[in-house]
Structure formats: structure tokens, C-alpha cells
Protein backbone atom coordinates (compact mmCIF):
# COMPACT_ATOMS: atom_id res chain seq x y z
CA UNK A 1 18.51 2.67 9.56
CA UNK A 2 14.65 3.64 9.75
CA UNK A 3 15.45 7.00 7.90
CA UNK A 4 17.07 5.05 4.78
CA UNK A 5 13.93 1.85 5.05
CA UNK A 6 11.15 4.94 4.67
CA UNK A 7 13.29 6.78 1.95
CA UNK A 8 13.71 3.45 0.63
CA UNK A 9 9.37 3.20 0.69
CA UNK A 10 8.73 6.48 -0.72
CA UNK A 11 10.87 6.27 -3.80
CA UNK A 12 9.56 2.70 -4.11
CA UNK A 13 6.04 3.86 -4.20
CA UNK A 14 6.69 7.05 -6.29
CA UNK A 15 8.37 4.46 -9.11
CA UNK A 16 7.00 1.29 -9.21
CA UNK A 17 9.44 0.17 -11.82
CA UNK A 18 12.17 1.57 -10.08
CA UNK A 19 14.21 -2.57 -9.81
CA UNK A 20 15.76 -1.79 -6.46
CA UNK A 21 12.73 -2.22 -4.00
CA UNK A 22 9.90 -3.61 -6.54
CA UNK A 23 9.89 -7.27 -5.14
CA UNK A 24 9.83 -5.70 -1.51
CA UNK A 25 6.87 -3.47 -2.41
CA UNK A 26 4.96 -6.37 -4.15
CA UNK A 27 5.38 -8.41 -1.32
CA UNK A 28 3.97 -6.09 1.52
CA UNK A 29 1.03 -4.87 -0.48
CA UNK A 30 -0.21 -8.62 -1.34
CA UNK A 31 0.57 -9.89 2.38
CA UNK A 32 -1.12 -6.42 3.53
CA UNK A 33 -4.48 -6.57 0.99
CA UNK A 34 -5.19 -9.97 2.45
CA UNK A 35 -4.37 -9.13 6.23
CA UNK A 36 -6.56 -6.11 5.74
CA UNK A 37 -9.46 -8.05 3.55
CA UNK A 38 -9.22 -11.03 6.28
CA UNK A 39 -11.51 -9.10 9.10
CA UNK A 40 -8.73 -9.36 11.23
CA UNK A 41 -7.77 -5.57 11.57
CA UNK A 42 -9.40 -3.48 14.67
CA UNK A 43 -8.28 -0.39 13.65
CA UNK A 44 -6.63 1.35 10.41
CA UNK A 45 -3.38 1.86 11.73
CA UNK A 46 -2.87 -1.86 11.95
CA UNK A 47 -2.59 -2.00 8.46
CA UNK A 48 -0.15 1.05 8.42
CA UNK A 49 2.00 -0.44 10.51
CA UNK A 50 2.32 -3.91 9.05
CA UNK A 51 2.65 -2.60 5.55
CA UNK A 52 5.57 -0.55 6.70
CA UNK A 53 7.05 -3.67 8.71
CA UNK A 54 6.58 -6.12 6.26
CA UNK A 55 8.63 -3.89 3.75
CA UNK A 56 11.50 -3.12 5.92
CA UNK A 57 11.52 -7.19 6.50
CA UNK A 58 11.46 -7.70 2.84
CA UNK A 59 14.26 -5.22 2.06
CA UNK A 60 16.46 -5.72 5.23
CA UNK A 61 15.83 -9.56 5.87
CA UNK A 62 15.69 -8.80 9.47
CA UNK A 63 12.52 -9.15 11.57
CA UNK A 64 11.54 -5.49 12.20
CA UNK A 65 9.75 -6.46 15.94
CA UNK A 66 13.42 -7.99 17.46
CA UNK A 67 14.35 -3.83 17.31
């Protein structure tokens, strides 16, 4: 399942008009821009990892921390 959610990421981000995964990607990066722009972030990989989380919940509809 995590194999097809970061193939589903990296064809997302290498077409950003691709319809499939467009909403998803949206989503994250506007959620992830203001998490990031809030202060709130201690260290980079923070943001990594929420970006990536926040996608997979926004594609999947399942919260990615009950794995």
C-alpha cells in the first residue's frame, strides 16, 4: 500500500494536471505551506513527513498514524 501512495506522489508531482491525484496534492501543499510558515516546525523533516501523510490521507481517506 505505501509503494502505490509514493508512486501515486511522484506522478502527481511530475503532472500537476494529471486529474487522478490533483485535489490530493492541492490539499497537502496548502495544509503543509501554512504548518511550515506557522513557526511550529523544529526541524525540516517535520514538514517531509506531514506533506507525505497528509497526501496519503487525502488519497486513501484513512488516517495514515492508526498504521
Amino acid at each position: 500500500m505505501e509503494e502505490d501512495i509514493s508512486k501515486k506522489l511522484v506522478l502527481a508531482i511530475k503532472d500537476p494536471n494529471n486529474p487522478d491525484s490533483r485535489e490530493s496534492l492541492a490539499k497537502a501543499m496548502e495544509l503543509t505551506k501554512a504548518f511550515a510558515s506557522s513557526g511550529s516546525t523544529t526541524h525540516y523533516s517535520t514538514v517531509t513527513k506531514l506533506f507525505y501523510d497528509l497526501f496519503e490521507m487525502f488519497e486513501t481517506g484513512r488516517d495514515p498514524r492508526a498504521k
